[in-house]
Protein backbone atom coordinates (compact mmCIF):
# COMPACT_ATOMS: atom_id res chain seq x y z
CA UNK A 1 12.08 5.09 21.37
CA UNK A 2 12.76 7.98 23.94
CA UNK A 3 9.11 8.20 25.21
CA UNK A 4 10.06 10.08 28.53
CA UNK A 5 11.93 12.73 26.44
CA UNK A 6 8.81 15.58 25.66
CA UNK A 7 8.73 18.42 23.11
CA UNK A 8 6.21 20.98 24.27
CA UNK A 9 5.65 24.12 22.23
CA UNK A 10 4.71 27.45 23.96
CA UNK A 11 3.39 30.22 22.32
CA UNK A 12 4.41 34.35 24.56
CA UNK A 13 3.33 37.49 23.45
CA UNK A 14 6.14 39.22 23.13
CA UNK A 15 10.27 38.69 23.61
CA UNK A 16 10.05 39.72 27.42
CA UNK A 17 7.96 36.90 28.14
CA UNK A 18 9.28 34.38 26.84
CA UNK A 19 12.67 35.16 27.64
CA UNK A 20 11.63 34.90 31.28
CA UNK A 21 9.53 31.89 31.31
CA UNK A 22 12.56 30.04 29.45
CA UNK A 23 15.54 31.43 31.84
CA UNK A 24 12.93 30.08 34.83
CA UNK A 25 12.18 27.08 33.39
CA UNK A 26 16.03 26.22 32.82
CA UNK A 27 17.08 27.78 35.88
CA UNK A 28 14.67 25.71 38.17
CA UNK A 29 15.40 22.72 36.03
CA UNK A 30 11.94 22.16 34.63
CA UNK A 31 13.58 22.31 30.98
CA UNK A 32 16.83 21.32 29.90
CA UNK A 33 16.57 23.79 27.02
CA UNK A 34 14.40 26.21 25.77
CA UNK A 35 14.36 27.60 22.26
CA UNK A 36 13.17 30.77 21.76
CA UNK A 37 11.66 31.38 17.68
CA UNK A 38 10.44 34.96 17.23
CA UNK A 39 7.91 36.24 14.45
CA UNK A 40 5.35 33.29 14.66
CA UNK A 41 2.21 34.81 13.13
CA UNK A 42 -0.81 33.18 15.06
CA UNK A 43 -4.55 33.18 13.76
CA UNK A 44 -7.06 31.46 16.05
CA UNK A 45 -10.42 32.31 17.23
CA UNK A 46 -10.76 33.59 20.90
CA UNK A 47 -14.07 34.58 22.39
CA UNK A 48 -15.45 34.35 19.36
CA UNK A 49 -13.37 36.99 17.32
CA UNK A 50 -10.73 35.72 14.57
CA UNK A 51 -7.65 37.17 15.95
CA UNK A 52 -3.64 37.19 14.19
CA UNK A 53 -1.01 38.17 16.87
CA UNK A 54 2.42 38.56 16.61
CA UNK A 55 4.26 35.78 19.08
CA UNK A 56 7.47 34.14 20.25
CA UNK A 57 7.38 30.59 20.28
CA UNK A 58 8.96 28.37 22.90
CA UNK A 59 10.59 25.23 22.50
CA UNK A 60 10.80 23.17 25.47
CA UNK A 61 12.85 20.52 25.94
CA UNK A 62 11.61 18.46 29.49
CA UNK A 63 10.40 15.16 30.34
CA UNK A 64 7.42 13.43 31.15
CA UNK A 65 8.35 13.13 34.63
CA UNK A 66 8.89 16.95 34.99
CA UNK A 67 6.02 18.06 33.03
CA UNK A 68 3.52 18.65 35.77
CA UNK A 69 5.95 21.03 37.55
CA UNK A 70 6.77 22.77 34.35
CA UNK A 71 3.33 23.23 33.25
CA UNK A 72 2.69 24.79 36.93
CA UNK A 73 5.86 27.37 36.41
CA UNK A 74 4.46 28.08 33.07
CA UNK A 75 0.57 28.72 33.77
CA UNK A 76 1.89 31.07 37.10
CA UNK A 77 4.50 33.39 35.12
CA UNK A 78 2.36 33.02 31.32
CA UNK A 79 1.06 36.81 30.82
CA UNK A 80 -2.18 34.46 28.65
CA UNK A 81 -5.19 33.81 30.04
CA UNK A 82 -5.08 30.48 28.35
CA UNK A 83 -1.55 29.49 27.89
CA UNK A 84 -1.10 27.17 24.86
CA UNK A 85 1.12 24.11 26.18
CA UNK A 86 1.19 20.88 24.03
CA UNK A 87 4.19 18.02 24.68
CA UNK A 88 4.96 15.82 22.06
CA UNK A 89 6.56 12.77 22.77
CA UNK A 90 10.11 12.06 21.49
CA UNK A 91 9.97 9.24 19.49
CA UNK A 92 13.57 8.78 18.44
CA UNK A 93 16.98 11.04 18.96
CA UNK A 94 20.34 11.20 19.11
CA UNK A 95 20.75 8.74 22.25
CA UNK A 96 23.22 10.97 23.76
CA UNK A 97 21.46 14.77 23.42
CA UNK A 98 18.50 12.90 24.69
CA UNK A 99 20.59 11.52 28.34
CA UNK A 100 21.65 15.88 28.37
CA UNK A 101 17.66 16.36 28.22
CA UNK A 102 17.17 13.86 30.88
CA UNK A 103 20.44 14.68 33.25
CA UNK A 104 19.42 18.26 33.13
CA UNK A 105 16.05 17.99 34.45
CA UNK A 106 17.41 15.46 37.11
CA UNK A 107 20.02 18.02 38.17
């Protein structure tokens, strides 16, 4: 079990976003990857309207020791008022992508 090893998932409005919040979190070694997935189709309820977007989705590759500062970087470049951010635990990996995750956060 690699419980210190997070997934978090990050949803940006458009490829300009996202491509900046992943090069900063990389850069500033918050993330030891990001992922960027483009045409997510989102449908959620916000201020009481059903709304779909368009999105990018980010996928972050950190740990849990890092987190905190990430989730800082991310809520003061997000364009969102309310950012979505959710870390998953890694429960299992390959051992040695996992120590590149971890080494590159440490850096």
């Amino acid at each position: 079990m690699s419980d210190d090893v997070l997934l978090c998932y990050c949803t940006c409005p458009d490829a300009a976003s996202a491509q900046r919040l992943a090069e900063a979190l990389v850069d500033e070694s918050l993330a030891a990857c990001v992922n960027r997935v483009p045409g997510v189709h989102s449908t959620y309820r916000w201020k009481g309207k059903i709304t779909t977007d368009n999105e990018e989705l980010l996928l972050i590759k950190t740990t849990a020791k890092r987190f905190d500062a990430m989730k800082t970087r991310v809520l003061a470049l997000h364009p969102y008022e309310l950012p979505e951010l959710i870390a998953v635990p890694v429960e299992h990996g390959y051992a040695a992508y996992l120590d590149w995750v971890r080494a590159g956060v440490d850096a």
